[in-house]
Protein backbone atom coordinates (compact mmCIF):
# COMPACT_ATOMS: atom_id res chain seq x y z
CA UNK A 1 -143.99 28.04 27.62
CA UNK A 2 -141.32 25.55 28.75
CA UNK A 3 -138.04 26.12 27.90
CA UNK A 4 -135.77 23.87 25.65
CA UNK A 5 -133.59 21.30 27.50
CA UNK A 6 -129.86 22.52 27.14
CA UNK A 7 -128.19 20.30 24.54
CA UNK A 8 -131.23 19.76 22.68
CA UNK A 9 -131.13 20.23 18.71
CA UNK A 10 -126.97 19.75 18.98
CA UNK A 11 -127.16 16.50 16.71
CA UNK A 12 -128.48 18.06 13.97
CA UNK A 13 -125.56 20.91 14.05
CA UNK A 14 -122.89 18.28 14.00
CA UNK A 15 -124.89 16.64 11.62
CA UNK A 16 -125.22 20.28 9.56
CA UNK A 17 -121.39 20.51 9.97
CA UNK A 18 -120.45 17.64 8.86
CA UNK A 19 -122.16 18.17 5.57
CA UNK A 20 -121.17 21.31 5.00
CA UNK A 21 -117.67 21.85 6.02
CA UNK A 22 -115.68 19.61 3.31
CA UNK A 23 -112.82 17.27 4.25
CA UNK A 24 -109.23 18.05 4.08
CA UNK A 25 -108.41 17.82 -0.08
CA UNK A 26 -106.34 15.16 -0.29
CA UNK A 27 -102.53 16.36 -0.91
CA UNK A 28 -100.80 16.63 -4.43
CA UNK A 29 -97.25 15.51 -2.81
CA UNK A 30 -95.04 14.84 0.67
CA UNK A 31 -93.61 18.19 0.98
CA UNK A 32 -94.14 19.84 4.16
CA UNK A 33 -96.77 22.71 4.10
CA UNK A 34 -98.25 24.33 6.99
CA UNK A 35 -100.33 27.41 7.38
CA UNK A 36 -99.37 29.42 10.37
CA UNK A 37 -102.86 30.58 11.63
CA UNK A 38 -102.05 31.85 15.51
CA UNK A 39 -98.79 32.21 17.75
CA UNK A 40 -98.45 33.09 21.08
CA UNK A 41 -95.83 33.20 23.85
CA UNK A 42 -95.67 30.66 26.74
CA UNK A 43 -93.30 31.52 29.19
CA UNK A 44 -91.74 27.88 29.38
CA UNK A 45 -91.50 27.00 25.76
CA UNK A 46 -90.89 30.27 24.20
CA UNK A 47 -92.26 31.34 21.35
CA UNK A 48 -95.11 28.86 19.97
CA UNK A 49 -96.50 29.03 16.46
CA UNK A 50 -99.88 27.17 15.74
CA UNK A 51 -99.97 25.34 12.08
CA UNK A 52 -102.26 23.99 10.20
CA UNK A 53 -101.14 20.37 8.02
CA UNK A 54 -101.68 20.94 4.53
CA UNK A 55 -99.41 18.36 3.20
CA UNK A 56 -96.59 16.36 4.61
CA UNK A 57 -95.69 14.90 8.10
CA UNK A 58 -94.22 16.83 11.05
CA UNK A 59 -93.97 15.86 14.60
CA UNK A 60 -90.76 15.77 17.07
CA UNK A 61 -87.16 16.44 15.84
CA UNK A 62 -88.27 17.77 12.39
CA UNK A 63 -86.49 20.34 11.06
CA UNK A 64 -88.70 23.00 9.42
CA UNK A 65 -88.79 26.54 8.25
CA UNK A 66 -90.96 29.23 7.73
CA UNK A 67 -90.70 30.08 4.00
CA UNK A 68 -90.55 33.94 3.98
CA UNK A 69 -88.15 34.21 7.09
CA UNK A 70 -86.17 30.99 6.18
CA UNK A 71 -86.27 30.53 9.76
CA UNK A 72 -85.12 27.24 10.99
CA UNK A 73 -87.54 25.82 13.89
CA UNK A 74 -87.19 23.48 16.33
CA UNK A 75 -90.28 20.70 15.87
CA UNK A 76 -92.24 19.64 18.94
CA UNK A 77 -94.45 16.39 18.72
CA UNK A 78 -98.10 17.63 17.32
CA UNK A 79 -100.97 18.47 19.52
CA UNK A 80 -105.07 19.14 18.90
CA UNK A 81 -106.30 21.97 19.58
CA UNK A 82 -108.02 20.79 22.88
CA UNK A 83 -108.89 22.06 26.04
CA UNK A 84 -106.66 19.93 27.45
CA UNK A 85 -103.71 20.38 25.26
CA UNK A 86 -103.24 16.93 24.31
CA UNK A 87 -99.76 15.90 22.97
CA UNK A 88 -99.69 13.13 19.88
CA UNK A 89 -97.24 10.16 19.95
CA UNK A 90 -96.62 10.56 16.38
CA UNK A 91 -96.47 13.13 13.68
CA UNK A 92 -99.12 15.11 12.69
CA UNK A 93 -100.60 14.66 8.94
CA UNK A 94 -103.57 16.18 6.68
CA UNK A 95 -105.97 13.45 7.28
CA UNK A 96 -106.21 14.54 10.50
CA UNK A 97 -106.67 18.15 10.34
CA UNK A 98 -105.52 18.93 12.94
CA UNK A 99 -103.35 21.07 14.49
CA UNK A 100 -99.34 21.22 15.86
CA UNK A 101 -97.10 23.72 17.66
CA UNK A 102 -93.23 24.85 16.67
CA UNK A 103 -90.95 26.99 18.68
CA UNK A 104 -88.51 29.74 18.16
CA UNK A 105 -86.35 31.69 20.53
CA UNK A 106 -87.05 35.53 18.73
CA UNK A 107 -90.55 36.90 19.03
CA UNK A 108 -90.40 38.72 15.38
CA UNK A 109 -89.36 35.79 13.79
CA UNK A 110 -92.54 34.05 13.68
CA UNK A 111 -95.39 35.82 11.38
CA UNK A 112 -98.72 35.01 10.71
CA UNK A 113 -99.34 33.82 7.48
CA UNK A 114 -96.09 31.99 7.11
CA UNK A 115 -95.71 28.92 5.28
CA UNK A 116 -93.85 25.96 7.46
CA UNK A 117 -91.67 23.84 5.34
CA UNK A 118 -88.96 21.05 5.17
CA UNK A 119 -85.51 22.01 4.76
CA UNK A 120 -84.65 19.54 3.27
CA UNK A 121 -87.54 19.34 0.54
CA UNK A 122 -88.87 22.89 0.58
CA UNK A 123 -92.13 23.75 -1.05
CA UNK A 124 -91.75 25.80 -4.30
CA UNK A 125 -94.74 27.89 -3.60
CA UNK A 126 -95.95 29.38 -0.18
CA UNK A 127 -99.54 28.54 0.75
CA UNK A 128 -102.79 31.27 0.09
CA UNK A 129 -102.11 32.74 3.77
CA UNK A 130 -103.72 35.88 5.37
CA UNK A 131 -103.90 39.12 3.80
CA UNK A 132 -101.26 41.69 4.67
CA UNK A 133 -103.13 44.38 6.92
CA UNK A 134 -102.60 48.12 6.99
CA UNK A 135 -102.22 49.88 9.63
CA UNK A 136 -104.63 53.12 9.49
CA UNK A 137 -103.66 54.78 12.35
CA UNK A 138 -99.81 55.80 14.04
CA UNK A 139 -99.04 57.03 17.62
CA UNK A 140 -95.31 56.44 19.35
CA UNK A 141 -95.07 54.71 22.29
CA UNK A 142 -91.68 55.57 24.74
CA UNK A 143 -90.85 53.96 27.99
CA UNK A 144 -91.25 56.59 30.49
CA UNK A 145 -87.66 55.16 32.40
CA UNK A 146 -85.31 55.20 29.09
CA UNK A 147 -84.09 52.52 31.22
CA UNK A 148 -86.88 49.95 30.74
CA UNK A 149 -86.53 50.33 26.58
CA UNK A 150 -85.73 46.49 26.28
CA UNK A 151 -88.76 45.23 28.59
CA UNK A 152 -90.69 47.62 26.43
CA UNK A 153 -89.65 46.11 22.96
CA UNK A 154 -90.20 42.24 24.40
CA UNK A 155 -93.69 43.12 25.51
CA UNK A 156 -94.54 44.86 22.16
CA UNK A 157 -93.12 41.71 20.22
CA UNK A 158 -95.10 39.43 22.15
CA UNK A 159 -98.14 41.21 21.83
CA UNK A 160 -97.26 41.61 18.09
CA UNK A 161 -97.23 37.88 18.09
CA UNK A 162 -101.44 36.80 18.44
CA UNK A 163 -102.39 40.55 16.62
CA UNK A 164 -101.04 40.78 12.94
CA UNK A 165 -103.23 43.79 12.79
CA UNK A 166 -100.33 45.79 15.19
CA UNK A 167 -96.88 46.87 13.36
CA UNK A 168 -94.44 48.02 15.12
CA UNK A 169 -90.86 49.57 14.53
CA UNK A 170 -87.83 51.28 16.29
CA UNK A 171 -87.52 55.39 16.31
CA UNK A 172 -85.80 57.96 18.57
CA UNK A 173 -87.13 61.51 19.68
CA UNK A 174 -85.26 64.26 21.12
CA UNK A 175 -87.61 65.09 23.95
CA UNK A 176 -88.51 61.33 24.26
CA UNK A 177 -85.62 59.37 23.37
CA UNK A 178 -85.63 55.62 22.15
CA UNK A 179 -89.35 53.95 21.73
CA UNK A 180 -91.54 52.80 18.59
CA UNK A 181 -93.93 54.39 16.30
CA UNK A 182 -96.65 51.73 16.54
CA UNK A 183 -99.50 51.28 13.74
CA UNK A 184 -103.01 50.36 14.57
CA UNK A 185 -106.29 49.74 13.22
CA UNK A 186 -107.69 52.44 14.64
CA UNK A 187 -107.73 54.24 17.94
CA UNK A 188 -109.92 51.60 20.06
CA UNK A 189 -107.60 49.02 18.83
CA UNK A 190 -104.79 51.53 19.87
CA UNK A 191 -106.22 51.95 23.41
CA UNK A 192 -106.51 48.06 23.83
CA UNK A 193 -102.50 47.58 22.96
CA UNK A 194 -101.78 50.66 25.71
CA UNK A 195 -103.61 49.32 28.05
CA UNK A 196 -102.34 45.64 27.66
CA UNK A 197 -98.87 47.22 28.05
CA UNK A 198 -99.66 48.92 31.48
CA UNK A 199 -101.73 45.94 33.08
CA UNK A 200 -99.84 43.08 31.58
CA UNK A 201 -96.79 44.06 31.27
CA UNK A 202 -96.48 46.83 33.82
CA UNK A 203 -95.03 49.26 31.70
CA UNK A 204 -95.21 53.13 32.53
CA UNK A 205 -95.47 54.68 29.00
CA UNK A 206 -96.14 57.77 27.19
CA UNK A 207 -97.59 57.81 23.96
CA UNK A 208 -97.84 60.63 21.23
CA UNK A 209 -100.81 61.94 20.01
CA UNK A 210 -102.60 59.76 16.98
CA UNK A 211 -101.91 60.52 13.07
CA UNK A 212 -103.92 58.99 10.23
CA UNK A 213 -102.27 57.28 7.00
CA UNK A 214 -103.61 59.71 4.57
């Protein structure tokens, strides 16, 4: 039997796509709203957030905020989502659906989930974002220099930035001193944050043995 040629039957899944995926609604207003979906750090812009247009304009020298931080950000001109990262001359609006980028200088400030907003016309209500998730299973994770405690709390926050499943805070231990008892989804998603810590970051850690949330 001869194989299909590669490509073949794609028209008729854009075609399926098309009439099945509905069109941006059209927006009740101006005001600013903008889901943020995704955020991840780049090490020569900082700390980028990836939004969504609901409503409203946004491009270069905007100033927004995230609604449950009231963070102010600093507004970069829009880009698509492309494999090219393609940068827009001009503000980025519903009709397109498409997608823009916004900075901020502290990892923890930016949360996914967020609504983005106009300072100056702020939305009243916060747009349907993601579901808060909780965290099913606790370990502690301690730099094993007490030394390298900062590098260890940027690396968590950045990996805390793309993974809303991973909650983090500050705690101290006698034997251990200063790290953070970490939350997880469970203990393969725990072993994938450890392990990002020692490869990517090249942090020598010790972490405590895993508790449940009863």
């Amino acid at each position: 039997m001869r194989a299909p040629r590669w490509g073949s039957g794609s028209t008729n899944i854009l075609e399926a796509i098309v009439q099945r995926i509905p069109a941006p609604a059209k927006p009740k207003d101006e005001t600013l709203r903008a889901l943020v979906f995704d955020s991840v750090f780049d090490v020569y812009r900082g700390v980028v957030a990836y939004v969504r247009v609901f409503s409203g304009q946004h491009g270069a020298d905007s100033a927004d905020q995230a609604d449950e931080h009231r963070l102010a950000l600093r507004g970069e001109r829009g880009r698509r989502l492309h494999p090219e990262n393609v940068r827009r001359s001009r503000r980025c609006t519903p009709a397109m659906s498409v997608t823009s980028s916004r900075t901020s200088r502290r990892t923890a400030e930016i949360k996914i989930g967020d609504t983005i907003t106009d300072l100056r016309h702020s939305a009243k209500e916060p747009l349907p974002g993601f579901q808060e998730i909780h965290p099913m299973v606790f370990s502690g994770i301690y730099p094993i220099n007490t030394a390298d405690f900062e590098h260890l709390k940027t690396a968590i926050g950045k990996l805390r930035l793309n993974d809303s499943a991973f909650v983090y805070q500050p705690e101290s231990s006698v034997a251990l001193g200063f790290g953070f008892r970490c939350g997880f989804l469970g203990l393969l998603h725990m072993e994938i944050i450890q392990e990002r810590l020692r490869r990517e970051y090249d942090m020598d850690i010790i972490a405590t043995s895993p508790e449940r949330d009863l």
